[in-house]
N, C-alpha and C. Protein backbone atom coordinates (compact mmCIF):
# COMPACT_ATOMS: atom_id res chain seq x y z
N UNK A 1 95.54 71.81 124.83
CA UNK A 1 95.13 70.86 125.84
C UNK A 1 96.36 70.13 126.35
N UNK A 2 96.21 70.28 127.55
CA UNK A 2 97.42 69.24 127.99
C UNK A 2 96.49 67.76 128.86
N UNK A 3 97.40 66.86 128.18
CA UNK A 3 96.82 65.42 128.70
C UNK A 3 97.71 64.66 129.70
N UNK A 4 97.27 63.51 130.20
CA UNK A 4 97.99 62.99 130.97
C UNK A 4 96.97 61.17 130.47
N UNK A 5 97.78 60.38 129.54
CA UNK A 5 96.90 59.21 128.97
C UNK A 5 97.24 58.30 130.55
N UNK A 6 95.85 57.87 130.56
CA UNK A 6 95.72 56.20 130.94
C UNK A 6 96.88 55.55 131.28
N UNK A 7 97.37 55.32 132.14
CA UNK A 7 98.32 54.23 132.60
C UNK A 7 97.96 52.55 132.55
N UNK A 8 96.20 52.79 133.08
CA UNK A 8 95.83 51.48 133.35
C UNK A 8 95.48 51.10 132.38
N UNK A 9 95.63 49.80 131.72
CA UNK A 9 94.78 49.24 130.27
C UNK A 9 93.66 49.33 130.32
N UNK A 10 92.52 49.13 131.39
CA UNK A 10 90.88 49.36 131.36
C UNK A 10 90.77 50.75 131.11
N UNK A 11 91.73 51.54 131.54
CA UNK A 11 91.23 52.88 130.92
C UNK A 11 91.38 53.78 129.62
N UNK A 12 92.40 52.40 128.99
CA UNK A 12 93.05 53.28 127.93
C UNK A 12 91.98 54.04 126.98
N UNK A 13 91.16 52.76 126.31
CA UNK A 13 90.12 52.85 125.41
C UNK A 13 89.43 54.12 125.67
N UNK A 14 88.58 54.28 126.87
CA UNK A 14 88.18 55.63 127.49
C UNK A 14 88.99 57.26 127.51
N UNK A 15 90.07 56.79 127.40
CA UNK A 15 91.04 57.95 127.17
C UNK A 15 90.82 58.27 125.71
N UNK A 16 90.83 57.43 124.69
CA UNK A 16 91.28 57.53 123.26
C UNK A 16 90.03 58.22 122.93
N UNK A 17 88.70 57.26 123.80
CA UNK A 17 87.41 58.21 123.42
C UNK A 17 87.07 59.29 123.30
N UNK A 18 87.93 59.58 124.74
CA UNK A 18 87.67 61.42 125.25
C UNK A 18 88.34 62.03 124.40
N UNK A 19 89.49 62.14 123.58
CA UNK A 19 90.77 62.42 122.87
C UNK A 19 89.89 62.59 121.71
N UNK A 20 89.33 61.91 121.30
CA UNK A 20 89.09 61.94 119.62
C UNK A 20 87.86 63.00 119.70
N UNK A 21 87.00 62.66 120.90
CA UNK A 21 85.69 63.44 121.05
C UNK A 21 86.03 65.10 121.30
N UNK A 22 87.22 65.54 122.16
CA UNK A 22 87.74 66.67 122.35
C UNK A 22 88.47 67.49 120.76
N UNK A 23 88.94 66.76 120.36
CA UNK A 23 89.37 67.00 118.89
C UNK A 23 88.25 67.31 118.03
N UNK A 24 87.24 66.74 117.87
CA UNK A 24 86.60 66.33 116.67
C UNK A 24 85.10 67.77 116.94
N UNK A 25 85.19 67.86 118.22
CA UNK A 25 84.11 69.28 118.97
C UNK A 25 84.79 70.44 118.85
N UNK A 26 86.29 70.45 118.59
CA UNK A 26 87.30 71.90 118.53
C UNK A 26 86.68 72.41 117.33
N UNK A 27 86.35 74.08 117.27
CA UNK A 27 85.99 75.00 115.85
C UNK A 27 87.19 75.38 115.69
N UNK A 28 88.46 75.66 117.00
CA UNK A 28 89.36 76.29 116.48
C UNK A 28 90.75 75.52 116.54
N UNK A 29 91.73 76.75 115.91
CA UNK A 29 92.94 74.95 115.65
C UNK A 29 93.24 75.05 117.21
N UNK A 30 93.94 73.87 117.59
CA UNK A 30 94.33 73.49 118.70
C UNK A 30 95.44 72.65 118.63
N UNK A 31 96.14 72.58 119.94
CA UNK A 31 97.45 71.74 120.91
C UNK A 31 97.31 70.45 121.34
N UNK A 32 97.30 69.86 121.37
CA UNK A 32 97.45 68.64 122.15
C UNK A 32 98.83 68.15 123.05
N UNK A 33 99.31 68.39 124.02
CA UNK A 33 100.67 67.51 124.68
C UNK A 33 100.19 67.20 125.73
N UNK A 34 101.64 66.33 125.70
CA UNK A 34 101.81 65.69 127.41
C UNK A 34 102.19 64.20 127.44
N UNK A 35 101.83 63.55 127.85
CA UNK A 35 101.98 62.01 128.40
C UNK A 35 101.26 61.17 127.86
N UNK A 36 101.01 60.78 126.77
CA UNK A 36 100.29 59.93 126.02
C UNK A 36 99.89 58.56 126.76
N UNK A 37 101.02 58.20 126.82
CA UNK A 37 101.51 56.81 127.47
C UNK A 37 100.94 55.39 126.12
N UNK A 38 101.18 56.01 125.12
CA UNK A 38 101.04 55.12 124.08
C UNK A 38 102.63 55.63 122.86
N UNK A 39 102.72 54.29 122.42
CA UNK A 39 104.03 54.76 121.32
C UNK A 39 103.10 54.61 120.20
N UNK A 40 103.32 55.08 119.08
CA UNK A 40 102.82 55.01 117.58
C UNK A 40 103.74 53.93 116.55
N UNK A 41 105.02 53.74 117.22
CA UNK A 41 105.75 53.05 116.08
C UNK A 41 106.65 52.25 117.63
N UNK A 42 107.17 51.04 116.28
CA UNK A 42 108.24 50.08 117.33
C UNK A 42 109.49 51.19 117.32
N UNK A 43 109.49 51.70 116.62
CA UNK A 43 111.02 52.95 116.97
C UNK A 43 110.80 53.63 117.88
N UNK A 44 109.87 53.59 118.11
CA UNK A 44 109.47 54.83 119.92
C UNK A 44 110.11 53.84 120.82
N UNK A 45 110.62 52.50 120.71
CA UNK A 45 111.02 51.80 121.95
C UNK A 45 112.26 50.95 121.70
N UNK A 46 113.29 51.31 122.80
CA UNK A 46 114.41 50.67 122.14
C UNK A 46 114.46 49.22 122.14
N UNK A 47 113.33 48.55 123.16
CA UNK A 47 113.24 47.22 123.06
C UNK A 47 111.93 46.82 122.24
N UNK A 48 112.59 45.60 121.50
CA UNK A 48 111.43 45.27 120.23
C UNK A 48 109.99 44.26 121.32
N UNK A 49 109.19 44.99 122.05
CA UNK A 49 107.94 44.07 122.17
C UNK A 49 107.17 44.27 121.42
N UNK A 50 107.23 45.01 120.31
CA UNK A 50 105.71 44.87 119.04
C UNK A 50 104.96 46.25 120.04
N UNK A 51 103.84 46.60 119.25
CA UNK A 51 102.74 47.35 119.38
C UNK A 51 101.45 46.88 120.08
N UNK A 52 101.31 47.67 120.82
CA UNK A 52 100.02 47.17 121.58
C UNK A 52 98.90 47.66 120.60
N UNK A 53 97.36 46.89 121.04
CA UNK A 53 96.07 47.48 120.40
C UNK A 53 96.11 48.88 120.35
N UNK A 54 96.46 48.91 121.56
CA UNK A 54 95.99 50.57 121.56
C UNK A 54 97.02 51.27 120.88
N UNK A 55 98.04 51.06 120.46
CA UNK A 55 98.74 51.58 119.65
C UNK A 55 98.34 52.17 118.06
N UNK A 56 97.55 51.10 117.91
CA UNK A 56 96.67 50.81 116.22
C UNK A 56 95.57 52.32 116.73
N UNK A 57 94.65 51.95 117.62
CA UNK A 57 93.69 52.94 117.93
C UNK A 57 94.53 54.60 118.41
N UNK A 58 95.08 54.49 118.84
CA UNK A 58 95.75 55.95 118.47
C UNK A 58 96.30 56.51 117.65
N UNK A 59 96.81 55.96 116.54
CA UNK A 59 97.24 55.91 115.36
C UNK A 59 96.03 56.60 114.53
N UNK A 60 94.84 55.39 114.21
CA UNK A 60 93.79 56.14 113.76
C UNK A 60 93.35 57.17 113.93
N UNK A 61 93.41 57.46 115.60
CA UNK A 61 92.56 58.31 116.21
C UNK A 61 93.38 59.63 115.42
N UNK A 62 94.72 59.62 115.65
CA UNK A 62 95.70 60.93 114.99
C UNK A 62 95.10 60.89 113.49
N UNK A 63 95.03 59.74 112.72
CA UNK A 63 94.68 59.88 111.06
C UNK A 63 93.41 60.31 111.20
N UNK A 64 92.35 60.18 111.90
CA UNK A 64 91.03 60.70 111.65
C UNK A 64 90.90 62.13 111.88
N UNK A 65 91.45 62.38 113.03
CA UNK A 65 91.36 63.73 113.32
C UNK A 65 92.33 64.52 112.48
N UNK A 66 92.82 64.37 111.91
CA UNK A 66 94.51 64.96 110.98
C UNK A 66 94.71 65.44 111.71
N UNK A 67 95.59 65.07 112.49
CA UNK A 67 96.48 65.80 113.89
C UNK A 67 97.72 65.48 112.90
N UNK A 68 98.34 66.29 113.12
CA UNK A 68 100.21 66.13 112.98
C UNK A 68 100.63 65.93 114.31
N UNK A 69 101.59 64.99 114.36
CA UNK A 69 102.57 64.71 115.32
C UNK A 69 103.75 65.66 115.00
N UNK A 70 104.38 66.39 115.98
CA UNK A 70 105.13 67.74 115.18
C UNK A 70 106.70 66.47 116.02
N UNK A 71 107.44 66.83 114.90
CA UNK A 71 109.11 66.03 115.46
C UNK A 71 109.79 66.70 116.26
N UNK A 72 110.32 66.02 117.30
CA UNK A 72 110.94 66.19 118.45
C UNK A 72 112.18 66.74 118.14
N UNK A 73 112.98 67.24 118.41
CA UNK A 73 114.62 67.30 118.23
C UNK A 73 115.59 66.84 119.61
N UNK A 74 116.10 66.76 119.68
CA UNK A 74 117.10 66.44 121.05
C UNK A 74 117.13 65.20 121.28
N UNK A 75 116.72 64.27 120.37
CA UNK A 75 116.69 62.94 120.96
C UNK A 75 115.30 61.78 120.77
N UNK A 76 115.35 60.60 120.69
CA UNK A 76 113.63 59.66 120.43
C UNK A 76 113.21 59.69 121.05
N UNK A 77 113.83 59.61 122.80
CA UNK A 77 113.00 58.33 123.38
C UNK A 77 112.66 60.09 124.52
N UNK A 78 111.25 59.84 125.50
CA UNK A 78 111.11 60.59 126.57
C UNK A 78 110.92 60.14 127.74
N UNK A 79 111.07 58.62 127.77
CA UNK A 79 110.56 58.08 128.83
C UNK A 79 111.69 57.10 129.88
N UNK A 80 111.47 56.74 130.50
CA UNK A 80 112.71 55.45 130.81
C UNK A 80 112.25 55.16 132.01
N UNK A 81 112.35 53.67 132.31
CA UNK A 81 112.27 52.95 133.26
C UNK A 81 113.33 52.48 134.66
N UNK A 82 114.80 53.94 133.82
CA UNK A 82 115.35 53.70 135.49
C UNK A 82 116.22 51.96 135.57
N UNK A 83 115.62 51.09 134.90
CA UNK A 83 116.51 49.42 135.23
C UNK A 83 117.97 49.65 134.99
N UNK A 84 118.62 48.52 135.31
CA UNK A 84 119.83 48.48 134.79
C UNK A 84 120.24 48.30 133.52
N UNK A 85 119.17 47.97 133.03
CA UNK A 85 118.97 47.83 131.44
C UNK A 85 117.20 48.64 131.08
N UNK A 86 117.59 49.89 131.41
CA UNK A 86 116.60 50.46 131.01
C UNK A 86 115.41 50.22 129.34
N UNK A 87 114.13 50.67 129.99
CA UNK A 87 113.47 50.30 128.73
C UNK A 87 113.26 52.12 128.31
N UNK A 88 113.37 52.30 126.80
CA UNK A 88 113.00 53.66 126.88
C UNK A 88 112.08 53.62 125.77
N UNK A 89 111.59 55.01 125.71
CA UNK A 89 109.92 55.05 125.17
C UNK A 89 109.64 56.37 124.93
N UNK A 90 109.66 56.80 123.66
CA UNK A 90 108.52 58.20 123.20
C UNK A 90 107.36 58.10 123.63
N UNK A 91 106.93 58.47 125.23
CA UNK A 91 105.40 58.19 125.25
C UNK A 91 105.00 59.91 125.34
N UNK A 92 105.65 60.98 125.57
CA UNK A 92 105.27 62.42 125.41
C UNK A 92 105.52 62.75 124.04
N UNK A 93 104.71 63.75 123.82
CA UNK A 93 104.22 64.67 122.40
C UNK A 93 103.51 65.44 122.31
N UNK A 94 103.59 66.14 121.49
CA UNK A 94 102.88 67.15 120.75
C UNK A 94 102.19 66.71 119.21
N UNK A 95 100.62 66.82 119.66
CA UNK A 95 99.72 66.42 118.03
C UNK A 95 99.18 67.75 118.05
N UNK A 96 99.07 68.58 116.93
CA UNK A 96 98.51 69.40 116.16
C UNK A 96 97.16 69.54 115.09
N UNK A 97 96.66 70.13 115.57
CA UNK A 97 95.45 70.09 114.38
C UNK A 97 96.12 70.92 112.98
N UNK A 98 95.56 70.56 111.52
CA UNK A 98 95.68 70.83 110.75
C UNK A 98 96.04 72.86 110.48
N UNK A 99 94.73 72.95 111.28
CA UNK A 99 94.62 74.90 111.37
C UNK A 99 95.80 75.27 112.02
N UNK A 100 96.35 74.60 113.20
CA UNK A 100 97.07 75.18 113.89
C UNK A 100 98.40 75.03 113.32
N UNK A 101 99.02 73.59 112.34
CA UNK A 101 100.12 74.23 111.78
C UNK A 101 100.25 75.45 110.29
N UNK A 102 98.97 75.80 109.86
CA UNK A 102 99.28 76.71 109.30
C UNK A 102 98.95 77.82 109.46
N UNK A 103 98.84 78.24 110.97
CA UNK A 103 98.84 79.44 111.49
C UNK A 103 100.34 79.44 112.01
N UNK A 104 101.15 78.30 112.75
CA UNK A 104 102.79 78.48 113.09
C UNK A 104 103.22 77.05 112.37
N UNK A 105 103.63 77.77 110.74
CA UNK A 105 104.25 76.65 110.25
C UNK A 105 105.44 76.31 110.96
N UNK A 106 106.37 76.97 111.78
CA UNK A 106 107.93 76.66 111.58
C UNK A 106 107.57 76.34 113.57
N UNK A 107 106.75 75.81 114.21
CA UNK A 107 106.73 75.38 115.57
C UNK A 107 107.55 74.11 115.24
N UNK A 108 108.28 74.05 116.66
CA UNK A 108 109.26 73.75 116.77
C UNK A 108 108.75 72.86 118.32
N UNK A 109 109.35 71.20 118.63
CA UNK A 109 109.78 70.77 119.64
C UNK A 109 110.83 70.28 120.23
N UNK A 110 111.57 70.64 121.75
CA UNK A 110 112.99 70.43 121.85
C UNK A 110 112.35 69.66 123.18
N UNK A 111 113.19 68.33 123.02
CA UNK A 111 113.36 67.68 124.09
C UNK A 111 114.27 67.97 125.07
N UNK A 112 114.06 68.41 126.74
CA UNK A 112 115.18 68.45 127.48
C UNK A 112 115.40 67.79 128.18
N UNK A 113 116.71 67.90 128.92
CA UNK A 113 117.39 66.96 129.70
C UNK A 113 116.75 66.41 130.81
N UNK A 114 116.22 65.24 131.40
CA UNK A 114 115.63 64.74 132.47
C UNK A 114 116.34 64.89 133.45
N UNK A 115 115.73 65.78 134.87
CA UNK A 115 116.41 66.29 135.71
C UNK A 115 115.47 65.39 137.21
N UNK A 116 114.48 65.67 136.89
CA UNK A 116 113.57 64.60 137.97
C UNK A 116 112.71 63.99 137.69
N UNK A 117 112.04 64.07 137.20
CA UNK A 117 111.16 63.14 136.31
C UNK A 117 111.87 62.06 136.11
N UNK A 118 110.95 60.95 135.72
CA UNK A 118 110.83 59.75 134.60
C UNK A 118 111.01 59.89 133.15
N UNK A 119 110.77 61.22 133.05
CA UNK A 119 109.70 61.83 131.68
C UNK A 119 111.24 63.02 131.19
N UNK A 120 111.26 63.13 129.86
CA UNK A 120 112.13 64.28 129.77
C UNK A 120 110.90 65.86 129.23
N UNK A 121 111.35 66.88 129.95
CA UNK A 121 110.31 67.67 129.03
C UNK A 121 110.47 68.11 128.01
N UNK A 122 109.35 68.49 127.11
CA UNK A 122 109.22 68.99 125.99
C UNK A 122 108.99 70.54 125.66
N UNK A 123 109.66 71.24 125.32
CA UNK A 123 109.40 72.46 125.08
C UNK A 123 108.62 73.18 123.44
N UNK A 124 107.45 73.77 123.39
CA UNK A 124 107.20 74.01 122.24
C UNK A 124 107.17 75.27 121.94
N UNK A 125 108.14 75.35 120.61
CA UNK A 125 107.95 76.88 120.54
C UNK A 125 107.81 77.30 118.81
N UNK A 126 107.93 78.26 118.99
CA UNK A 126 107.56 79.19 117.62
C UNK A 126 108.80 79.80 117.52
N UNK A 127 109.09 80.24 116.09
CA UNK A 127 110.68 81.00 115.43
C UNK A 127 109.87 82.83 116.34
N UNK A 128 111.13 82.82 116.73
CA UNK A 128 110.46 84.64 117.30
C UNK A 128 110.38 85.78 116.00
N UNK A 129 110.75 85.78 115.02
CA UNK A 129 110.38 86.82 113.84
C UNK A 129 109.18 85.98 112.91
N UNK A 130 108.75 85.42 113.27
CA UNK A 130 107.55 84.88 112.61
C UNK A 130 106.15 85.67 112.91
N UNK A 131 105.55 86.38 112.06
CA UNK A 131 104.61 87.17 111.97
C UNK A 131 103.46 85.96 112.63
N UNK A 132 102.83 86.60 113.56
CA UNK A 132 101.61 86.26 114.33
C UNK A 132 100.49 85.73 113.19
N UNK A 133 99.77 85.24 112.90
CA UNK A 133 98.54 85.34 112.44
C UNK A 133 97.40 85.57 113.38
N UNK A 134 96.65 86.11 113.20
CA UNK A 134 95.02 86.42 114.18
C UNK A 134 94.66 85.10 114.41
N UNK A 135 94.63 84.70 115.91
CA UNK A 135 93.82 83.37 116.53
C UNK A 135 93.44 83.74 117.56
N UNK A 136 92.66 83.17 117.93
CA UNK A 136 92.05 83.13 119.48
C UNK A 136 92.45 81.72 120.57
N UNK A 137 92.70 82.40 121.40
CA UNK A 137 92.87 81.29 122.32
C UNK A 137 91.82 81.50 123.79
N UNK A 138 91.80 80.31 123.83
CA UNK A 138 90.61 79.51 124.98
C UNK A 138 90.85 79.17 126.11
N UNK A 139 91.17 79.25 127.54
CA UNK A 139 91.68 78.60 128.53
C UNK A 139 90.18 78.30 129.43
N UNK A 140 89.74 76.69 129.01
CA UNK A 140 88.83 76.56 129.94
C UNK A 140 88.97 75.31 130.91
N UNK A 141 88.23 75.53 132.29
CA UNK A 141 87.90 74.35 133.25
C UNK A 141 86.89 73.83 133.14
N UNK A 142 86.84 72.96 133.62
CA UNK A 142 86.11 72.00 133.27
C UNK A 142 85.67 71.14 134.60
């Protein structure tokens, strides 16, 4: 699944809903990325304003569902505000369901260089001699 979270605070809550409800209806393992637009920790931000609510509620939402947050390489932050004293921010990721890292234990995320975006992208991949396991994959609209 690729997401794109809530920007607006009235919508956040509604986002987290749909998120946990999409997770919690999956039979098979599954992806989660994209744009969260929530940090999980004050280290996602190089300036100390504390954690928002919704920070706590996504947090859970990852512990309830046992999603893994898979670690980034190339760098913390994915976000930036561009100021002269920029604010920066891990608000993109990749959460994993339990099944899905032990079908590709050794997946891998590389942060790249921000070329137009706000946002740096994230690339996810798998070691290429890593034996496949049998899964099915789903591409639906909605």
């Amino acid at each position: 699944m690729n997401v794109y979270g809530a920007a607006q605070e009235e919508n956040k809550a509604k986002f987290l809903t749909e998120l946990a409800s999409l997770c919690s209806n999956s039979k098979e393992p599954y992806v989660v990325g994209g744009d969260f637009n929530f940090i999980r920790f004050t280290s996602e931000k190089n300036k100390d304003y504390g954690l928002s609510r919704y920070s706590n509620i996504f947090n859970s939402t990852i512990a309830s569902q046992e999603l893994i947050d898979l670690h980034m390489s190339g760098g913390r932050y994915t976000g930036s505000n561009y100021q002269t004293n920029p604010t920066l921010l891990k608000l993109d990721r990749f959460l994993v369901s339990k099944d899905s890292e032990d079908l590709f234990p050794s997946v891998m995320v590389h942060k790249r260089p921000r070329e137009v975006s706000d946002h740096n992208p994230l690339i996810l991949s798998i070691k290429a001699n890593q034996p496949m396991k049998h899964f099915t994959f789903k591409f639906e609209l909605s």
